[in-house]
Protein backbone atom coordinates (compact mmCIF):
# COMPACT_ATOMS: atom_id res chain seq x y z
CA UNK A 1 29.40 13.40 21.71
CA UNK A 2 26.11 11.74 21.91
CA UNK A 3 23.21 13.59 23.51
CA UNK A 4 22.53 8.99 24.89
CA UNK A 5 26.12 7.19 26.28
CA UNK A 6 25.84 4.56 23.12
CA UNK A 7 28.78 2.34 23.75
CA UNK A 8 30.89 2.67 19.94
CA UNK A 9 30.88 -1.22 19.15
CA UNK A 10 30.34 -2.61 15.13
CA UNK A 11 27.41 -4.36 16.75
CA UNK A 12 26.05 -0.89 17.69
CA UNK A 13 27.13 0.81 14.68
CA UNK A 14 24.83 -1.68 12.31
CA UNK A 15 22.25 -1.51 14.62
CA UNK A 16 21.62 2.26 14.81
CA UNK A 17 22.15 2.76 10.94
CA UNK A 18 19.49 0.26 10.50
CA UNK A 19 17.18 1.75 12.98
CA UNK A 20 18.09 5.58 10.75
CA UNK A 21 16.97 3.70 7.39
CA UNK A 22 13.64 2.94 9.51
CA UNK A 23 13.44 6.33 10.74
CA UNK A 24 13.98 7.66 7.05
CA UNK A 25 11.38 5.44 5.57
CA UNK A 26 9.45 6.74 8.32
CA UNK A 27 9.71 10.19 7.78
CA UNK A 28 9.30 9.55 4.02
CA UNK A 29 6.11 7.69 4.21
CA UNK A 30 4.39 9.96 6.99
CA UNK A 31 5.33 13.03 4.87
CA UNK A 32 3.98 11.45 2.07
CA UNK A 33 0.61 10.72 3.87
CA UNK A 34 0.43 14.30 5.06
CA UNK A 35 0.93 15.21 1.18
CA UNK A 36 -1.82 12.73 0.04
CA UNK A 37 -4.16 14.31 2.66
CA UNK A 38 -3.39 17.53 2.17
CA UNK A 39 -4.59 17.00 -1.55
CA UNK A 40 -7.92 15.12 -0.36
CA UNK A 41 -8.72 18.07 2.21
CA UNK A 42 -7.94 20.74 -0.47
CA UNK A 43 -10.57 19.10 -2.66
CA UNK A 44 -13.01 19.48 0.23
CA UNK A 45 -13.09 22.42 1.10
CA UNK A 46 -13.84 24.10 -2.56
CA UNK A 47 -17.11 21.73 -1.72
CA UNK A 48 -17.61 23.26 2.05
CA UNK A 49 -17.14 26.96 0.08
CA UNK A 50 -19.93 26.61 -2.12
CA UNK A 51 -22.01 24.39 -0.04
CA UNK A 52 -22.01 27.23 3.05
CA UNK A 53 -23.41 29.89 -0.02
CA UNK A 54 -26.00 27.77 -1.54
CA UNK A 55 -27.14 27.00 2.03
CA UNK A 56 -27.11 30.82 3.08
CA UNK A 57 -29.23 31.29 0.04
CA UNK A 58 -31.50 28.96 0.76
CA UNK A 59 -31.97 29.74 4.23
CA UNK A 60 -32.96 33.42 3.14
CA UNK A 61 -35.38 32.27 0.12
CA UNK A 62 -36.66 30.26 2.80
CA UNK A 63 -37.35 32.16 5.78
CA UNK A 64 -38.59 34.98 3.20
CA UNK A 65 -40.96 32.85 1.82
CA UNK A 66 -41.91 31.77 5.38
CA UNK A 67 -42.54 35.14 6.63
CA UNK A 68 -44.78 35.99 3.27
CA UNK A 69 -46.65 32.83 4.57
CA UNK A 70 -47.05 34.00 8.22
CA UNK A 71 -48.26 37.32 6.64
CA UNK A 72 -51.10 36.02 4.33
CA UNK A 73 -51.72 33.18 6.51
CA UNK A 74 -51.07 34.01 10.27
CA UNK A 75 -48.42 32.56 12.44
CA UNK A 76 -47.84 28.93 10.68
CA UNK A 77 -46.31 27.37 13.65
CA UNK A 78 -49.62 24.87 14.03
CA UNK A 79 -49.06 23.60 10.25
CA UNK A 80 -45.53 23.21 10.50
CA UNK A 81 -46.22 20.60 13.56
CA UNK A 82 -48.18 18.60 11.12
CA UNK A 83 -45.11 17.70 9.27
CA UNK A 84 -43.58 14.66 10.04
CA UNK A 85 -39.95 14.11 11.31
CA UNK A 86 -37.62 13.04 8.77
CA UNK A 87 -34.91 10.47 10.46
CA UNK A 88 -33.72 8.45 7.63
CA UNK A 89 -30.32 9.39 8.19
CA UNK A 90 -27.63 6.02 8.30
CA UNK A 91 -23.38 6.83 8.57
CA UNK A 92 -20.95 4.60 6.68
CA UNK A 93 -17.35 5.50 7.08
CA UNK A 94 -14.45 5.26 4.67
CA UNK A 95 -10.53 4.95 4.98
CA UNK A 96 -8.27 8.07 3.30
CA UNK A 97 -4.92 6.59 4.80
CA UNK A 98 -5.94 5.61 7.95
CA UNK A 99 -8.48 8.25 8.46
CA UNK A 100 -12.10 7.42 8.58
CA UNK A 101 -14.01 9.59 6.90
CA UNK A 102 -17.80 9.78 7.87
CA UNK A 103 -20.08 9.26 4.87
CA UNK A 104 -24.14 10.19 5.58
CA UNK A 105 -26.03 8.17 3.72
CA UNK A 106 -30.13 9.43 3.30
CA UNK A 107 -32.59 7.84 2.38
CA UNK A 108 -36.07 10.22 1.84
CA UNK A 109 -39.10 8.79 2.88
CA UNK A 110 -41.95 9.24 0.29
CA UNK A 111 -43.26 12.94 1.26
CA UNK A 112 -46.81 12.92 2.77
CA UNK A 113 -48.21 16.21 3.10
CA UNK A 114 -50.45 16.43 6.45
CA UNK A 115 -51.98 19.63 6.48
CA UNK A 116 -54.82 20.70 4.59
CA UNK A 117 -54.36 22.59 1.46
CA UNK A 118 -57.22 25.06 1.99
CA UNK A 119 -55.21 26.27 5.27
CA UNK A 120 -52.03 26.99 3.60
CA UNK A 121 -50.99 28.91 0.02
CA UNK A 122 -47.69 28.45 -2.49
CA UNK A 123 -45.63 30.69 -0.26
CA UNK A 124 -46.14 27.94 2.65
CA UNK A 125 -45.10 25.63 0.29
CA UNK A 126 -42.41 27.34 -0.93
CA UNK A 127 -40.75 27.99 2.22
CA UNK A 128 -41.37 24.33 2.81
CA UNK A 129 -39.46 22.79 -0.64
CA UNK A 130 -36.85 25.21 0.69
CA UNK A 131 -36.40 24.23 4.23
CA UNK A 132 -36.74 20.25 2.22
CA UNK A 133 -33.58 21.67 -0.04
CA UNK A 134 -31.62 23.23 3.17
CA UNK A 135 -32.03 19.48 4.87
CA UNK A 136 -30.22 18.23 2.06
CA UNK A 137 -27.41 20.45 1.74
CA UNK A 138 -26.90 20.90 5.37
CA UNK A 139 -26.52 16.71 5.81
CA UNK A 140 -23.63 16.93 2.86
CA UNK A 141 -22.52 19.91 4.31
CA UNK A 142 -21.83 18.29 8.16
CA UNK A 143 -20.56 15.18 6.09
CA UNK A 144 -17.83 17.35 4.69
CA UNK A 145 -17.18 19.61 7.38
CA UNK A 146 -16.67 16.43 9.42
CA UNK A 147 -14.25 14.99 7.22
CA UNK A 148 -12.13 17.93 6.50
CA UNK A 149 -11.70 18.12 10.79
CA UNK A 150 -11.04 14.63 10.74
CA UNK A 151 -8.16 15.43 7.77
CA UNK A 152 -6.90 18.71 9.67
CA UNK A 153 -6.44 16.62 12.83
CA UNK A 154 -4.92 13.96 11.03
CA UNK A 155 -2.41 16.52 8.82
CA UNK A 156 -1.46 17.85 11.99
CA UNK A 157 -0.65 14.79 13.80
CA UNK A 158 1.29 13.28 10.55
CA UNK A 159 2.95 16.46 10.36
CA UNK A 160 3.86 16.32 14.19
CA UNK A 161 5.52 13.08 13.73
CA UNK A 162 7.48 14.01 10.78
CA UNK A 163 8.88 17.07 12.29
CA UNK A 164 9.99 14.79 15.17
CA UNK A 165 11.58 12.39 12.90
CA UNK A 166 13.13 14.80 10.78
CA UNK A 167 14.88 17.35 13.89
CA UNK A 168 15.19 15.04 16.60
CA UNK A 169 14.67 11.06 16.17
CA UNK A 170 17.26 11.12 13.16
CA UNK A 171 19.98 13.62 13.99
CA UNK A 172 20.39 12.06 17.09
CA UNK A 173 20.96 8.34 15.34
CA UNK A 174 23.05 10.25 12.64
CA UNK A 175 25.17 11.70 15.61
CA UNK A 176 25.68 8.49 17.22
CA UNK A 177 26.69 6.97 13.73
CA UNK A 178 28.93 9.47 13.42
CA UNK A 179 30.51 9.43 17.42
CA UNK A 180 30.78 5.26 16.97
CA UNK A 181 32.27 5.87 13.33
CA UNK A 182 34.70 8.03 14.91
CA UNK A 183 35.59 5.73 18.02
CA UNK A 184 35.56 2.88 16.07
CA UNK A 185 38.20 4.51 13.62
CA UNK A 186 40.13 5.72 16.44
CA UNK A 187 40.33 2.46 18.34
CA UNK A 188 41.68 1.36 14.83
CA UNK A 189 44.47 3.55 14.77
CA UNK A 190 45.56 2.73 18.10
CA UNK A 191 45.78 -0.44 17.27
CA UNK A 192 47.64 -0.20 13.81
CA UNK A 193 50.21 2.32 16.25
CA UNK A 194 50.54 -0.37 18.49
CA UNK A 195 51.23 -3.51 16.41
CA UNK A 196 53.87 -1.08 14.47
CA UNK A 197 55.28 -0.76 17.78
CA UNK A 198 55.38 -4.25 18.49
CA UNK A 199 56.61 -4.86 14.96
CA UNK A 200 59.27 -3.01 15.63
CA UNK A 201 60.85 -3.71 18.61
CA UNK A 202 61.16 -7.11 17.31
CA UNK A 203 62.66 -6.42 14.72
CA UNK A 204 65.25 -4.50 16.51
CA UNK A 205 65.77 -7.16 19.62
């Protein structure tokens, strides 16, 4: 029986078996999507692997180079006010079945250096072609990270659904299918008693 009172009519039978070829399709097409971004998140995060270790280097050949600078030169802080704020950061998005993916497009302004040379030496401007390298990979690095969120969330949610469709939405059409199948045949063979009843006790009056 029916976890829903479904009434077992032909008119409900076609109804609900159409309604399980939608839920099928459904389940087929959402497990597909999960598939596809499975596959495009998987790609991603080989990219968020090395980008994390190139930064980490960075950031120590960096701050090293910084602190030989602070060393030979005093603290730096003044100098490093002189240098301008970078903000030519835009965000596009594209659409990975449904899911927008952030893209972070930069565009570098043409590099003016405003402190003096005679205050600073090549460690200064070491540390500061590294800290220029660590902007870069940092904005492809939160452009990534975002996106492979965005996909997890996504994967999750398409994987929600399917689950649902798969142990709940279409067992419980396939188990009204089968109750109205059932009733349906039953009322039939009632019926086929009864006219052979009919049938004969004419023939014998």
């Amino acid at each position: 029986m029916p976890g829903k009172q479904v009434f077992p009519t032909k008119g409900n039978l076609m109804a609900i078996k159409k309604t399980n070829q939608l839920a099928h399709l459904g389940y087929e097409l959402m497990d597909r999507k999960r598939n596809i971004l499975i596959r495009e998140m998987m790609t991603l995060i080989d990219d968020v692997r090395r980008l994390r270790d190139e930064i980490s280097s960075t950031y120590t050949k960096a701050y090293l180079a910084l602190q030989e600078a602070n060393i030979t030169l005093g603290v730096v802080g003044d100098i490093a006010k002189a240098i301008p704020i970078d903000d030519g950061l835009t965000i596009t998005y594209r659409s990975v079945m449904g899911v927008e993916i952030p893209k972070l497009m930069y565009e570098p302004k043409e590099v003016r250096i405003n402190y003096g040379f005679t205050n600073t030496n090549t460690k200064f401007d070491y540390a500061y072609r590294n800290f220029q390298k660590v902007r870069d990979l940092t904005i492809l690095l939160a452009e990534i990270d975002n996106a492979v969120y965005r996909l997890a969330n996504a994967i999750r949610k398409a994987r929600k659904r399917a689950n649902a469709l798969k142990n709940v939405v279409i067992p419980e059409f396939e188990r009204n299918i089968k109750f109205i199948t059932e009733a349906l045949e039953e009322k039939e063979r009632e019926e086929f008693s009864r006219m052979k009843v009919i049938k004969h006790a004419k023939e014998a009056s």
